[in-house]
Protein backbone atom coordinates (compact mmCIF):
# COMPACT_ATOMS: atom_id res chain seq x y z
CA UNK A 1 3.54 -13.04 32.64
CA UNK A 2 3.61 -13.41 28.83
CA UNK A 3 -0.32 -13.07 28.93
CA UNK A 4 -0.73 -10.24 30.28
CA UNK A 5 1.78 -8.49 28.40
CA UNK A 6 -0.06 -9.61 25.11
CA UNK A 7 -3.38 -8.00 26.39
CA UNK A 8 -1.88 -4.90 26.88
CA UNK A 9 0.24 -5.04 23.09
CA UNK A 10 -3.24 -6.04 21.51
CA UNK A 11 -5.33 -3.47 23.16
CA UNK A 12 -2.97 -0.45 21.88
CA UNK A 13 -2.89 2.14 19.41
CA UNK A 14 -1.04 0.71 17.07
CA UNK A 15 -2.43 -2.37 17.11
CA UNK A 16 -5.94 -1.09 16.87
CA UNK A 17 -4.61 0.71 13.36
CA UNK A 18 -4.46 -2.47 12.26
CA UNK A 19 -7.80 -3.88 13.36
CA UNK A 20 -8.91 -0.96 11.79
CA UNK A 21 -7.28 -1.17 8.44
CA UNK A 22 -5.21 2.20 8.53
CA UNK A 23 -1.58 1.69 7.18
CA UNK A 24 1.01 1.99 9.68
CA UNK A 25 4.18 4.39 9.00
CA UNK A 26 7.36 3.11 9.40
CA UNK A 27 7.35 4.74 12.73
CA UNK A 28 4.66 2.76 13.74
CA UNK A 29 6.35 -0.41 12.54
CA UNK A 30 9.10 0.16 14.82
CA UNK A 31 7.74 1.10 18.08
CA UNK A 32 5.59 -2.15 17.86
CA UNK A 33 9.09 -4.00 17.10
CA UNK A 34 10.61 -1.88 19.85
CA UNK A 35 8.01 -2.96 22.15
CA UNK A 36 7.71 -6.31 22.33
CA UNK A 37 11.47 -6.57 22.22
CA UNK A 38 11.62 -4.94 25.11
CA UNK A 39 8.86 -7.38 26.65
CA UNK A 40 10.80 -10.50 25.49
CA UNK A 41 7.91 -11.10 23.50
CA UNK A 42 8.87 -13.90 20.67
CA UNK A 43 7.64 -12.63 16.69
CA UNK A 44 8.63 -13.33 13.09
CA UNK A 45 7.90 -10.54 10.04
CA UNK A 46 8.02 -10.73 6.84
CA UNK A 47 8.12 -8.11 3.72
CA UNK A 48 6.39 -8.00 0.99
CA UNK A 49 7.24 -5.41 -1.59
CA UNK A 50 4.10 -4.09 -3.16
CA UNK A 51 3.07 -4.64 -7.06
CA UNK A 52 0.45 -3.42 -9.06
CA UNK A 53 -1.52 -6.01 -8.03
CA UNK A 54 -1.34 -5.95 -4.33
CA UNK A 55 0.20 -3.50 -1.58
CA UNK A 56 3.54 -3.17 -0.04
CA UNK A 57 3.14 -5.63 3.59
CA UNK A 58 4.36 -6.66 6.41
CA UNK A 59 3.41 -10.17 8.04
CA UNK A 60 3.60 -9.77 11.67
CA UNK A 61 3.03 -13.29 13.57
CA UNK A 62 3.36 -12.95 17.65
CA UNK A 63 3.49 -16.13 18.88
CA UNK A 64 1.50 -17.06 22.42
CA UNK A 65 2.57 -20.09 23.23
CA UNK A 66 3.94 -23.32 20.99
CA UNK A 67 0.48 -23.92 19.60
CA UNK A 68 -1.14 -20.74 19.09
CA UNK A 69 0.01 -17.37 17.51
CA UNK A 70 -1.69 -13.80 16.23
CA UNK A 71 -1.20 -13.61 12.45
CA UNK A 72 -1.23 -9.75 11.30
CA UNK A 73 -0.71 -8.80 7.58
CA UNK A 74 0.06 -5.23 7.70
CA UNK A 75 -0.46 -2.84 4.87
CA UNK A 76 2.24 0.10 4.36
CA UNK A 77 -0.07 1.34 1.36
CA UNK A 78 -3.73 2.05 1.07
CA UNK A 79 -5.48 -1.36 0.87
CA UNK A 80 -6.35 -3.74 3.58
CA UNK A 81 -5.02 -5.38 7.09
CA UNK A 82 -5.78 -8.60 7.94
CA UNK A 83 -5.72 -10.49 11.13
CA UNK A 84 -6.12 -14.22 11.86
CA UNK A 85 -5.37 -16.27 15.23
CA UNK A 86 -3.79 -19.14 14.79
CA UNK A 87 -4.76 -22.04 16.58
């Protein structure tokens, strides 16, 4: 079941990096990729090249179900991560 797969993804390592605002390596990046491919669990991403205004990111959205989704923006640089569910 796609629920309990989530629970497991969100209570991991690398997710808790993010929680906890330390950058993931590209490493990182693509064992989270790798595993919820291999879950069949449905996400977008999106890069976002860094500037001197903000860091280099990566918008991870997993979604749950048709209505409802995790939102992560994750930063490759020293700065922040943010994380919003999406109702």
């Amino acid at each position: 079941m796609i629920d309990t797969q989530i629970a497991a993804l969100l209570s991991g390592t690398l997710l808790q990096k993010v929680l906890n605002n330390i950058p993931l390596s590209n490493f990182d990046f693509n064992v989270l990729v790798a595993g919820l491919t291999a879950q069949n669990i449905p996400f977008d991403t999106s890069f976002s090249p860094g500037t001197r205004k903000a860091a280099a990111s990566i918008q991870f959205t997993i979604h749950i179900n048709p209505s409802a989704s995790f939102v992560f923006v994750i930063s490759l640089e020293q700065g922040s991560n943010s994380f919003s569910p999406s109702p």
